[in-house]
Protein backbone atom coordinates (compact mmCIF):
# COMPACT_ATOMS: atom_id res chain seq x y z
CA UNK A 1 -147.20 -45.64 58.33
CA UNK A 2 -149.44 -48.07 55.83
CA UNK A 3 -146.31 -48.32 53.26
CA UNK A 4 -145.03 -52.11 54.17
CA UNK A 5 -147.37 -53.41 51.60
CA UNK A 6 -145.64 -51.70 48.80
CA UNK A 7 -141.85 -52.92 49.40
CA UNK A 8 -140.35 -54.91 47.61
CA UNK A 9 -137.45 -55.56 50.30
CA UNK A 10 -137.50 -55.16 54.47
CA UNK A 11 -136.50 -52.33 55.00
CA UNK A 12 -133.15 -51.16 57.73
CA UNK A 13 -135.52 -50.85 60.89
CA UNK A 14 -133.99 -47.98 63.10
CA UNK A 15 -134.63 -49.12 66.99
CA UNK A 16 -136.89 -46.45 68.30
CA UNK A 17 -139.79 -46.58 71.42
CA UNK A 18 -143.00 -48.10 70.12
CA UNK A 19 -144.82 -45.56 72.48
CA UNK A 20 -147.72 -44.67 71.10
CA UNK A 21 -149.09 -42.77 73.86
CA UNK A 22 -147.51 -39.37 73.31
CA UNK A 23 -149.52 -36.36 73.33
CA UNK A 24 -149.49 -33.66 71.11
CA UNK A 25 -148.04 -33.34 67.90
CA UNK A 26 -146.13 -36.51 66.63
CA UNK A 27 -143.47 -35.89 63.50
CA UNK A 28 -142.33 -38.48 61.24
CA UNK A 29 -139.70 -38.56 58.56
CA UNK A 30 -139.72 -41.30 55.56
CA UNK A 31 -136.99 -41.97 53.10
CA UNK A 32 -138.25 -42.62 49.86
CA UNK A 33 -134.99 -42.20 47.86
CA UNK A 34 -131.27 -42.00 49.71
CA UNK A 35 -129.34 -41.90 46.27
CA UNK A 36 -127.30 -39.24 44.88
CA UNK A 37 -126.95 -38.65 41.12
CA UNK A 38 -128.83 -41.62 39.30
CA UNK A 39 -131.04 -44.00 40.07
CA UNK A 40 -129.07 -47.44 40.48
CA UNK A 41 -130.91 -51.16 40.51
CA UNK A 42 -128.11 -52.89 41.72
CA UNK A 43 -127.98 -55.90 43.63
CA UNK A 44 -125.45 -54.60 46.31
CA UNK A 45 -127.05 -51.43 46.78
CA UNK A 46 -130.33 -53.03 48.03
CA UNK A 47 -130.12 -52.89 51.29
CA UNK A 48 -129.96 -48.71 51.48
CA UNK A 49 -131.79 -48.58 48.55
CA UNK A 50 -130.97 -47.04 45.04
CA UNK A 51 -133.73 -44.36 44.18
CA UNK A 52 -133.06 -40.64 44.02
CA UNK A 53 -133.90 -38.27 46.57
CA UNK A 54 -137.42 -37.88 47.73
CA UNK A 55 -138.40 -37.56 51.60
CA UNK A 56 -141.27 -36.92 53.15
CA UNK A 57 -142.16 -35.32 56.45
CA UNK A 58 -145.52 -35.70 58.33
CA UNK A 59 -146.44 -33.88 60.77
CA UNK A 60 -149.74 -35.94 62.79
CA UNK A 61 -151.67 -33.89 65.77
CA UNK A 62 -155.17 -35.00 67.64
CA UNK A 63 -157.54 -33.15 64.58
CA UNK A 64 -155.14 -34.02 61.40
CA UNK A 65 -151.77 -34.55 59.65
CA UNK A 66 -149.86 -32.94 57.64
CA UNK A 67 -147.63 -34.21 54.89
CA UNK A 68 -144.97 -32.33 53.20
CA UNK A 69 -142.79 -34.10 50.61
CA UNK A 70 -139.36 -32.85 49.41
CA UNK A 71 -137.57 -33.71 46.22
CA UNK A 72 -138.83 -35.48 43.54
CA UNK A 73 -136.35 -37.85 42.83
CA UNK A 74 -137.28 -41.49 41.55
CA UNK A 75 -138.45 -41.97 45.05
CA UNK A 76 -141.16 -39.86 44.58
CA UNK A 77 -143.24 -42.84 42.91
CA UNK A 78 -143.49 -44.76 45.42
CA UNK A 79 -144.14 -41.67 48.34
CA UNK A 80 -147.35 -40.04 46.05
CA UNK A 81 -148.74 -44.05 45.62
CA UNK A 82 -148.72 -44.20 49.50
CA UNK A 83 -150.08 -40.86 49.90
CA UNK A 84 -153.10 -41.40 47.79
CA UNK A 85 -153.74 -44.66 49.43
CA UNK A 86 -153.59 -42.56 52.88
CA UNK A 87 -156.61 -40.61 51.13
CA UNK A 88 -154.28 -37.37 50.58
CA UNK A 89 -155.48 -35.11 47.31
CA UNK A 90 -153.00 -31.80 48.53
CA UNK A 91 -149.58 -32.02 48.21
CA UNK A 92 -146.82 -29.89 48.84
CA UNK A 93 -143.66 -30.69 46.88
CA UNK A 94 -140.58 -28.03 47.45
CA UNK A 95 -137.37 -28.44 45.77
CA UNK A 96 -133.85 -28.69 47.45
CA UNK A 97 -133.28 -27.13 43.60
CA UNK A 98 -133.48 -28.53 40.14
CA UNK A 99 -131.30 -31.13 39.04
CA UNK A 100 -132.09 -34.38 37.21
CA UNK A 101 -131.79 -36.54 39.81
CA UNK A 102 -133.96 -34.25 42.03
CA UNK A 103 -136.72 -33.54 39.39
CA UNK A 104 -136.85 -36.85 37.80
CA UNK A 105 -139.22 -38.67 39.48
CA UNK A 106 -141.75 -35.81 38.29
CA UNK A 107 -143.10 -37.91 35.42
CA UNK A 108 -144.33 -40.37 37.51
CA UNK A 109 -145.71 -37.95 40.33
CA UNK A 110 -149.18 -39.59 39.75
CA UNK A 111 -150.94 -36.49 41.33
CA UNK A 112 -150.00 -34.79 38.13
CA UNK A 113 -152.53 -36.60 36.36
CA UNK A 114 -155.21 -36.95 38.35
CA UNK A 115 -158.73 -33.95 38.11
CA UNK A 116 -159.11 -34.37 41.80
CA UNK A 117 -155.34 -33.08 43.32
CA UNK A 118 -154.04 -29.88 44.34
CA UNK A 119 -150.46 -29.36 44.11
CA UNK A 120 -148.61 -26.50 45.57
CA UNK A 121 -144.82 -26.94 44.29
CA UNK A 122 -142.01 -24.64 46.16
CA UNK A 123 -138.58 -23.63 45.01
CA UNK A 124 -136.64 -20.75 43.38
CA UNK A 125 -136.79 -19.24 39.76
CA UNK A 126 -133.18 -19.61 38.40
CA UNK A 127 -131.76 -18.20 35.19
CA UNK A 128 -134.40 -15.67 34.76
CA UNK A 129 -136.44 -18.46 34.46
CA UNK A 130 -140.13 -18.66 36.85
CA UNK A 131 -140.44 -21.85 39.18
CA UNK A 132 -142.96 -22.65 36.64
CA UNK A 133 -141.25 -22.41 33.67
CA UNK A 134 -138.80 -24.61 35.40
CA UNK A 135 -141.25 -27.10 35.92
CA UNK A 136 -142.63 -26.42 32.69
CA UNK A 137 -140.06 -26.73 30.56
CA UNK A 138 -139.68 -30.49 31.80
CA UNK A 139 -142.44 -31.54 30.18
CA UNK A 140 -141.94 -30.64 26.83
CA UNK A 141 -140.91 -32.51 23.56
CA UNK A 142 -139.05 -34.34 22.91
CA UNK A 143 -138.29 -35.29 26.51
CA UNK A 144 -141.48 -36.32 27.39
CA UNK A 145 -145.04 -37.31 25.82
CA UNK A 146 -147.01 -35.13 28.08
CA UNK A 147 -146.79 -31.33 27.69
CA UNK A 148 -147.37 -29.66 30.71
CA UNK A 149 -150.20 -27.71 29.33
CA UNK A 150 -151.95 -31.57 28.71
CA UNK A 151 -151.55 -32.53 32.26
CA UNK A 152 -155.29 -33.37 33.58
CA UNK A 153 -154.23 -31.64 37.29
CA UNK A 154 -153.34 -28.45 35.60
CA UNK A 155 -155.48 -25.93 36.76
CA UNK A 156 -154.89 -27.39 40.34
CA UNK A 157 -151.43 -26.78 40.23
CA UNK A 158 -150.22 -23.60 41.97
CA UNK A 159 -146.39 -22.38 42.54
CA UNK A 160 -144.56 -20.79 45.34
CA UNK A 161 -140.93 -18.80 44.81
CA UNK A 162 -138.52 -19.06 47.88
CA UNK A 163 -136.19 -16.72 46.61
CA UNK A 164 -135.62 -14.03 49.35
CA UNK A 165 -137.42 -15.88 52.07
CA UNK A 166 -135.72 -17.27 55.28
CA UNK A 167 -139.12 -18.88 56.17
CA UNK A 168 -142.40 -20.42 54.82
CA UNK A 169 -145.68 -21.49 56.85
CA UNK A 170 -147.46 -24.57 55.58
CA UNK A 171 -150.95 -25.09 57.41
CA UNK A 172 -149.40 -23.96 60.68
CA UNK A 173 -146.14 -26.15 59.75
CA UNK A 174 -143.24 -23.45 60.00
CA UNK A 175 -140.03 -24.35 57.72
CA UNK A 176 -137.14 -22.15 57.84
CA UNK A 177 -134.83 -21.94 54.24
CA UNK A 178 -131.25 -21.53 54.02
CA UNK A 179 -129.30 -21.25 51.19
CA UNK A 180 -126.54 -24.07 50.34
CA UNK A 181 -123.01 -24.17 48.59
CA UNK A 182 -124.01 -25.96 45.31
CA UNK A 183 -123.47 -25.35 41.55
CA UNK A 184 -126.91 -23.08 41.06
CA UNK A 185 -127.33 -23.25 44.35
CA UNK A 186 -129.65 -25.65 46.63
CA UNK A 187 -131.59 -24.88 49.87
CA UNK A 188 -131.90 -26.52 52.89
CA UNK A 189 -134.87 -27.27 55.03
CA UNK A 190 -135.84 -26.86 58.69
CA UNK A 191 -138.87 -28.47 59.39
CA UNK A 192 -140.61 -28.10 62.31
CA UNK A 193 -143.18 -29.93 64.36
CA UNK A 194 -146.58 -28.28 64.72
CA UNK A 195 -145.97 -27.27 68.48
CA UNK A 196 -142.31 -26.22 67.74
CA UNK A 197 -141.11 -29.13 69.90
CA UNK A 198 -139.08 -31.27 67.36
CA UNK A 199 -137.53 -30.40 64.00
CA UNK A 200 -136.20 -31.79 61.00
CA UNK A 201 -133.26 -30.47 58.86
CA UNK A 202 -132.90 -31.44 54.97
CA UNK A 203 -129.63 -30.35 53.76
CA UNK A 204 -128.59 -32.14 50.68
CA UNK A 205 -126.59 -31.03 48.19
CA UNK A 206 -124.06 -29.22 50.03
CA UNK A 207 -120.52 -28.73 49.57
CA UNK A 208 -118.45 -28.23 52.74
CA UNK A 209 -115.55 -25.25 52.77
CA UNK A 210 -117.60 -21.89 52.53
CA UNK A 211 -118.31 -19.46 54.40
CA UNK A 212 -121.75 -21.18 54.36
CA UNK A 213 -120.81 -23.75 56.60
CA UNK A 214 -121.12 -21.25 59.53
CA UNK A 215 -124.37 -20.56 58.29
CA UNK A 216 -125.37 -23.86 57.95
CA UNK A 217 -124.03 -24.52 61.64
CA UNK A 218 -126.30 -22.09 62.75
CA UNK A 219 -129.11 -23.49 60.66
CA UNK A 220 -129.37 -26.92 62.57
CA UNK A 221 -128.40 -25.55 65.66
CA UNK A 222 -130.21 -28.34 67.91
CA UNK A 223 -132.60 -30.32 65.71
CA UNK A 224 -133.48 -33.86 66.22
CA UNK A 225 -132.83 -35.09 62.67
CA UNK A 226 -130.00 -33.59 60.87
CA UNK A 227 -130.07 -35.21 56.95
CA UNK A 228 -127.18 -34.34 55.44
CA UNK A 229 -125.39 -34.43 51.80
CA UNK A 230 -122.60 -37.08 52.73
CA UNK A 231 -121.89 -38.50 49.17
CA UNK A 232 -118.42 -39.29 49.57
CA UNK A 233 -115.74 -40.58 51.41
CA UNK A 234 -112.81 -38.47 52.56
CA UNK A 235 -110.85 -40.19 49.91
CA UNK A 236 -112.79 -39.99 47.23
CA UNK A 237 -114.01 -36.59 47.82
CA UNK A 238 -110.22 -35.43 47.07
CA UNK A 239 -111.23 -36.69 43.15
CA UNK A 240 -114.73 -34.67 43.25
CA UNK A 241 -113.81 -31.03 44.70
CA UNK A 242 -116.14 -28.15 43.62
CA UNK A 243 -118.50 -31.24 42.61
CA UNK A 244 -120.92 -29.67 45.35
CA UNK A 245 -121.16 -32.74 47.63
CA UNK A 246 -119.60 -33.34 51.34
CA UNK A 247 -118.45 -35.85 53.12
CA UNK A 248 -120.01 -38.21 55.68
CA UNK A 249 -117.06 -36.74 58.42
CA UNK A 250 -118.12 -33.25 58.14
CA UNK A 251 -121.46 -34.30 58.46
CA UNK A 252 -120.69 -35.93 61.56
CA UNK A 253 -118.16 -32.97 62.41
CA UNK A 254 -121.61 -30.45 61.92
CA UNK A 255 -123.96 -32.33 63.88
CA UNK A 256 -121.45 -32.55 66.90
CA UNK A 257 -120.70 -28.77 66.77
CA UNK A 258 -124.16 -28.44 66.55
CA UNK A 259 -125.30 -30.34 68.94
CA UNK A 260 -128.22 -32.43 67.24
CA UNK A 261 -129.80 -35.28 68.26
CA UNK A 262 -129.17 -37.74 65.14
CA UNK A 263 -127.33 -37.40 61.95
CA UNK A 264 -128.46 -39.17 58.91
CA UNK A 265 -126.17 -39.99 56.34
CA UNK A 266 -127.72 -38.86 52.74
CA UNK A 267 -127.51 -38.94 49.14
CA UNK A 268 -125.12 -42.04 49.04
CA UNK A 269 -122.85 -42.16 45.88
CA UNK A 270 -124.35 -44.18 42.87
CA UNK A 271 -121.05 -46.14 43.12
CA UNK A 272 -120.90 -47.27 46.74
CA UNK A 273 -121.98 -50.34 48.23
CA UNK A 274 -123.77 -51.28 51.02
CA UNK A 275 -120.35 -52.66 52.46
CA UNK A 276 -118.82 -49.90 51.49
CA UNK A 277 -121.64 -47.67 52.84
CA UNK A 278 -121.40 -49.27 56.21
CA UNK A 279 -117.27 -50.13 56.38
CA UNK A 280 -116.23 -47.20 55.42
CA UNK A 281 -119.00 -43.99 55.23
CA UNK A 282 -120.70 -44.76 58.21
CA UNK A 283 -117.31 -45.63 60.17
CA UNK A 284 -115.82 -42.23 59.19
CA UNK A 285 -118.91 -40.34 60.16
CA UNK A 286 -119.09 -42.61 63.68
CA UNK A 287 -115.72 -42.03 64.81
CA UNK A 288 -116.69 -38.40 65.29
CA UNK A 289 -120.09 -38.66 66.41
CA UNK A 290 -121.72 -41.68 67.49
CA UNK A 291 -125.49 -40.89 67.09
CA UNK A 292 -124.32 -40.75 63.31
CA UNK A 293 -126.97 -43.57 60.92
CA UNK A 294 -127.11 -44.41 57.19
CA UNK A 295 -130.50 -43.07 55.18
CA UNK A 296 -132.26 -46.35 53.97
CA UNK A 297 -135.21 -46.63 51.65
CA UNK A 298 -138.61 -46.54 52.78
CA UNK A 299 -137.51 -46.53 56.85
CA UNK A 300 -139.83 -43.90 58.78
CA UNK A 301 -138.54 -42.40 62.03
CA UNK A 302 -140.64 -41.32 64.53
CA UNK A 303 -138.74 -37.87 65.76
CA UNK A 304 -141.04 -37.08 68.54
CA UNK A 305 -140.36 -40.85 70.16
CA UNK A 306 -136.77 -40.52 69.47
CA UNK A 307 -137.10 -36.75 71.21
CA UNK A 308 -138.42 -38.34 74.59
CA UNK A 309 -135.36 -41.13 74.47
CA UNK A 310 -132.88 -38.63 74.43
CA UNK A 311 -134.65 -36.22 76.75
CA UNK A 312 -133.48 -36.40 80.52
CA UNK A 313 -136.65 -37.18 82.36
């Protein structure tokens, strides 16, 4: 990936094969923002990072790649900078759902305000409310200087509603939608490679205890890269129930039931630490399932590498 340039910090490097010799379809995973809530510049949150949630998910074959981008939370600024300097002018955005710290980073989504982008944005109409008068009614005054109607990539902008759907297909990229237990409601994510080898799940924004855990079970059934909503600690989560967050220990408690490859430990709290990221989230979530990894700003996985690591030859 040609992001390095662009940090401001080195980022958590997970230890992966440098094989680059695979053939077929190769499927990476960036984090662009691993916070929860609100953005926070603090000094010891800078090893995981503080920006909001934004990842993206590229999918590379022999004849072309394929980026798909999800969330658009503060780390959305730095993911659309990259993507332009990769040469990309179509983007797909889809939404996990719609709140601030999801949305956020949409005034500085560059491709907004540029003639020569297309923009397909995903996600459900709420409140009897369209997707785009969602989107719409974000930029609007006084909360913004730019109406959406003023936006230079406006006519390029075209919107997709998930409600009802189980499934999309994105330039031969399938992703499977499930529904999540969240105030309004969130979706999850199942991403998968273009030759159906490796997949991807997004599930943020989830609050364990329904009958939707079952479901969710189901949902990630298998996949290689299981990101999960694990905002608080089993302690502190007895402060925040019906918040609509989990808990790094059922995250880890999913992914072994499961049976995934890797479980990625998302959205941290705006109020923990890196210590307290690694001493105590991370330790809860390992205990249960070893394969278990904190999200960390701007670190890329390659999934199909990791795939063939923890595939019996």
């Amino acid at each position: 990936m040609a992001h390095r340039s662009q940090k401001s910090k080195s980022p958590k490097k997970t230890v992966l094969s440098t094989n680059s010799s695979l053939p077929g379809t190769e499927q990476f995973v960036t984090f662009w923002g691993v916070r929860g809530t609100i953005p926070i510049p603090d000094q010891n949150m800078l090893k995981y990072g503080g920006n909001t949630s934004c990842i993206e998910v590229l999918n590379i074959s022999p004849t072309k790649h394929n980026s798909i981008i999800f969330d658009a939370g503060t780390g959305i600024i730095k993911c659309c900078e990259n993507a332009l300097l990769r040469g990309d002018r179509v983007f797909h955005l889809f939404f996990s759902h719609m709140h601030y710290d999801h949305i956020i980073g949409l005034t500085k989504f560059i491709p907004f305000f540029r003639k020569d982008c297309k923009i397909h944005i995903y996600g459900q109409a709420k409140i009897s409310k369209s997707l785009k008068e969602i989107i719409q009614h974000f930029f609007i005054s006084p909360f913004f200087p730019v109406e959406f109607y003023q936006l230079p990539s406006l006519n390029n902008i075209f919107f997709h509603e998930l409600n009802g759907l189980n499934h999309i297909d994105i330039e031969g990229i399938r992703i499977d939608i499930q529904p999540l237990n969240h105030p309004q409601e969130a979706l999850a994510y199942r991403i998968w490679s273009e030759d159906k080898k490796t997949s991807i799940v997004y599930a943020t924004d989830h609050e364990h205890g329904s009958n939707l855990d079952i479901e969710l079970e189901k949902f990630i059934k298998g996949t290689d890269i299981f990101i999960y909503d694990s905002t608080f600690s089993e302690n502190n989560y007895k402060n925040h129930i019906g918040w609509g967050h989990s808990t790094a220990k059922e995250g880890a408690t999913l992914a072994k039931s499961a049976d995934v490859k890797s479980y990625i430990i998302f959205h941290h709290d705006p109020s923990s630490t890196d210590i307290f990221l690694e001493e105590k989230i991370l330790c809860e979530a390992k205990k249960i399932f070893e394969q278990s990894f904190l999200a960390t700003e701007y670190q890329t996985i390659n999934v199909s590498e990791l795939h063939t690591l923890l595939t019996t030859k």
